[in-house]
Structure formats: structure tokens, C-alpha cells
Protein backbone atom coordinates (compact mmCIF):
# COMPACT_ATOMS: atom_id res chain seq x y z
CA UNK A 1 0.00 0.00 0.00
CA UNK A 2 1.13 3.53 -0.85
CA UNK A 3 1.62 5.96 1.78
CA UNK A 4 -0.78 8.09 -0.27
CA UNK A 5 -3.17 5.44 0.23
CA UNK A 6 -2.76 5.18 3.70
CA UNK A 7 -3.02 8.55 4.82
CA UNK A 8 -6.76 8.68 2.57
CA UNK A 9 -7.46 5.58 4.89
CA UNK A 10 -6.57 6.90 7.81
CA UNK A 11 -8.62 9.75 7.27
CA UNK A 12 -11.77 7.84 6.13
CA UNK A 13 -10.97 6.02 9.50
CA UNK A 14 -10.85 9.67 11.48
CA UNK A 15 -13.80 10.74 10.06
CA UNK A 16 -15.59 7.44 11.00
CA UNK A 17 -14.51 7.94 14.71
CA UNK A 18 -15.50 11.13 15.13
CA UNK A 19 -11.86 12.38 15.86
CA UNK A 20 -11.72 16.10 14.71
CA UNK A 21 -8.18 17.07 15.59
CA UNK A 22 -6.64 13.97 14.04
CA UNK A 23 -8.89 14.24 10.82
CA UNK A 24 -7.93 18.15 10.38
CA UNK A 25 -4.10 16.99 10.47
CA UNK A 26 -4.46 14.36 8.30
CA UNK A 27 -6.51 16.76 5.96
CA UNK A 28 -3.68 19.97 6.09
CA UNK A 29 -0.93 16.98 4.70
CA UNK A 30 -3.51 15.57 1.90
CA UNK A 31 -4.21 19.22 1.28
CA UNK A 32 -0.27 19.61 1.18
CA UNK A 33 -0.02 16.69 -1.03
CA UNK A 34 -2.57 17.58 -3.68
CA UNK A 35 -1.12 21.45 -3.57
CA UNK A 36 2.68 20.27 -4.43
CA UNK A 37 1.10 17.99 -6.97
CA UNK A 38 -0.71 20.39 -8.36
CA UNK A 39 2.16 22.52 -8.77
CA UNK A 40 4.49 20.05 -10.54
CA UNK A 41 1.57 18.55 -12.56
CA UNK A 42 3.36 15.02 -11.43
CA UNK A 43 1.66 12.22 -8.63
CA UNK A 44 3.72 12.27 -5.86
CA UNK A 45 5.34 9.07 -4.89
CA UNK A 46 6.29 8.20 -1.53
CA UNK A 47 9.63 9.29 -1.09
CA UNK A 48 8.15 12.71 -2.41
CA UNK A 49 5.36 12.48 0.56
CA UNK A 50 7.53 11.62 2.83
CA UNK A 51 9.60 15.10 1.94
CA UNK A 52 6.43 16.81 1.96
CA UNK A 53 5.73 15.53 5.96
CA UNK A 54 9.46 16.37 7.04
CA UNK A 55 8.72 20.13 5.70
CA UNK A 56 4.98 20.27 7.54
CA UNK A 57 6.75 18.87 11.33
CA UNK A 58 9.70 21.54 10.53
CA UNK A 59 6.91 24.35 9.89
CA UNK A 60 5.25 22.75 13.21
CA UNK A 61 8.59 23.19 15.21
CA UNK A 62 9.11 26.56 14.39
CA UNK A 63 5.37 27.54 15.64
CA UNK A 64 5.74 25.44 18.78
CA UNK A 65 8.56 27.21 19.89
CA UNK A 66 7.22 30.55 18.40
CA UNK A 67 4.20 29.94 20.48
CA UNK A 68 5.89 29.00 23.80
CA UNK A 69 7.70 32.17 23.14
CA UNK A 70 5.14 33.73 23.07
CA UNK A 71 3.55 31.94 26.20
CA UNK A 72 0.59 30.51 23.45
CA UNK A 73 0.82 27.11 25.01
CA UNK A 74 -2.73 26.54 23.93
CA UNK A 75 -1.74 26.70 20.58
CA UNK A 76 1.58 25.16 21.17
CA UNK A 77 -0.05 21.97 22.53
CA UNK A 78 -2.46 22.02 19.06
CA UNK A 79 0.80 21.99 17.12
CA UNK A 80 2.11 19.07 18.88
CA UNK A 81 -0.98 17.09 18.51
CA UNK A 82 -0.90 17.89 14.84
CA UNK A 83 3.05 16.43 14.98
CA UNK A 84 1.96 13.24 17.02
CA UNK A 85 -0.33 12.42 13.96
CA UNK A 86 2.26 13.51 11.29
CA UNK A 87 4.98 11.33 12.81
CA UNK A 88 3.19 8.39 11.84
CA UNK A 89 3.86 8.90 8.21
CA UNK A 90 7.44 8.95 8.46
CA UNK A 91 9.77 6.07 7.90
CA UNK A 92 11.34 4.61 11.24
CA UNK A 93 13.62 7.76 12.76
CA UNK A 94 17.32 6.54 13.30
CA UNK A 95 18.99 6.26 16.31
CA UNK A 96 21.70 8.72 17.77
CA UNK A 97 24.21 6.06 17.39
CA UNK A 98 23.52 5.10 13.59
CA UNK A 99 23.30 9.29 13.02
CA UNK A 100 26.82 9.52 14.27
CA UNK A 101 28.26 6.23 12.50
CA UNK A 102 26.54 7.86 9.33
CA UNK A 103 28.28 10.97 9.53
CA UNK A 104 31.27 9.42 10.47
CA UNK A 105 31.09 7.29 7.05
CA UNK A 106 30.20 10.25 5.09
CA UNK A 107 33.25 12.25 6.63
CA UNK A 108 35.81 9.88 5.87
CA UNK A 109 34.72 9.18 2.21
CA UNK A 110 34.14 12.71 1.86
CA UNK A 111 37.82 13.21 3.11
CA UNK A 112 36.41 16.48 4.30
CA UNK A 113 38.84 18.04 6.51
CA UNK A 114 37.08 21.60 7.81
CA UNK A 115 34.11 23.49 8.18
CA UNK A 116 34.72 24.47 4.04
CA UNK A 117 33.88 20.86 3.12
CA UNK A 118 30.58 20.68 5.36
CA UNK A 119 28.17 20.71 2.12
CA UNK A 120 30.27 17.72 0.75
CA UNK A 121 29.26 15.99 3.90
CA UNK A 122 25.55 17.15 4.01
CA UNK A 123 25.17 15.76 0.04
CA UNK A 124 26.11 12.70 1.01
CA UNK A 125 23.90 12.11 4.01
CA UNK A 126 20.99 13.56 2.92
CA UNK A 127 19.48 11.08 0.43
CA UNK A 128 20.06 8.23 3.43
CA UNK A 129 18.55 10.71 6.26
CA UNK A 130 16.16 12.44 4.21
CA UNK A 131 12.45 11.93 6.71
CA UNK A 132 14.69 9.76 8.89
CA UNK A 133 16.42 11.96 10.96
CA UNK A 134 16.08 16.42 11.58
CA UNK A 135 18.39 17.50 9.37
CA UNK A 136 19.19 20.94 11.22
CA UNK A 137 19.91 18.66 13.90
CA UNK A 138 22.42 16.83 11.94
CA UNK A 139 23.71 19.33 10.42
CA UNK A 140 24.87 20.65 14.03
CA UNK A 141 26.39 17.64 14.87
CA UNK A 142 28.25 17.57 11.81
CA UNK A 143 29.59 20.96 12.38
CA UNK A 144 30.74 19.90 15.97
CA UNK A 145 32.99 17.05 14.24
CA UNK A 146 34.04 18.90 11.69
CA UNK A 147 35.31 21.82 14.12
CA UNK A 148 36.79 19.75 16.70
């Protein structure tokens, strides 16, 4: 089954059980879906999706902590509910550990020696990490190797 697939049953499923927050997330990432789509006059296949959900739980990290700056935790707690759902639709995160061996790998056949070859290092991982792992998160860590 495609992920496109699933997400339409999982929202005939919502609507079924009466649950209105989880059927409005599930309806903003179809809505996402069809608007990309739209826009590149292609269908979307799953690795394309699954880009499409890492962008909407980025968008939903910057409001949560725009909203807890702003001491909106009502709102804040509405973004993270619309995460939890989103979540599901990702491919299984990886682990610290396998982040770090990755980078490690990608380093060393990069033969990147400073902070100039950084993008060398980010090209590499990114096809392997892409919806598997925050990539502003490993792009930090990569900068911490890479510097020390």
C-alpha cells in the first residue's frame, strides 16, 4: 500500500470515529499533497510524501517554539498534537548512534577536513537521512565534528 493510500485511509478512519483534531491533520498533509502535486503537474510518490511531511513537522517546530515564546501554550499543545499524527507517516527515525556512524562514514569518504567541506558531507547524508532523521539537527552535529 502507498503511503498516499494510507493517509486517505486513515482519514476515512478519522472521520468514522468522530476524531476532529486527528482528521484536520491528516486533511492539512492531503491538502499539502494535492497542492505540491498540483504545482508540478506530477503524482507524488512516496519518497516525495515523505519530503512533503518532514517540511509540515519543521513548519510545526518553528510555531511550537514561536508559540511557547510567546507563552501561546494553547496553541503550542495544538501543534504538537498535529506532529503526534504527522509522525506516523514517516519512515522509522534513526537512532543517535547510527546518526553519528553515518556521519562518520560520510566524513571519511568525503575526506572532508574543515568546516569548508561541510556541504560535501551534508550531500552525502541527505538522500540516506532524508524523513529519517532532523536534518538541522544533523547538520549541528556535523559541524561539531568537523570543528573539533
Amino acid at each position: 500500500m502507498s503511503l498516499k493510500a494510507r493517509i486517505q485511509d486513515d482519514m476515512k478512519s478519522a472521520m468514522k470515529a468522530r476524531e476532529t483534531e486527528r482528521l484536520a491533520a491528516i486533511r492539512l498533509l492531503m491538502a499539502a499533497i494535492k497542492q505540491k502535486e498540483v504545482d508540478e503537474r506530477v503524482e507524488l510518490d512516496d519518497a516525495a510524501i515523505t519530503a512533503v511531511v518532514d517540511k509540515m513537522l519543521k513548519q510545526r517546530r518553528d510555531s511550537i517554539s514561536q508559540y511557547e515564546a510567546a507563552q501561546r501554550q494553547d496553541l503550542a499543545d495544538k501543534e504538537k498534537a498535529e506532529m503526534a499524527v504527522l509522525m506516523a507517516y514517516l519512515p522509522q527515525q534513526l537512532s543517535e548512534a547510527e546518526i553519528d556512524t553515518m556521519i562518520e562514514g560520510a566524513i571519511l569518504s568525503s575526506g572532508a577536513a574543515g568546516m569548508q567541506d561541510m556541504g560535501k558531507v551534508m550531500a552525502l547524508l541527505k538522500p540516506h537521512m532524508a524523513g529519517r532523521a532532523d536534518m538541522a539537527a544533523v547538520s549541528a552535529r556535523i559541524k561539531a565534528k568537523l570543528a573539533g
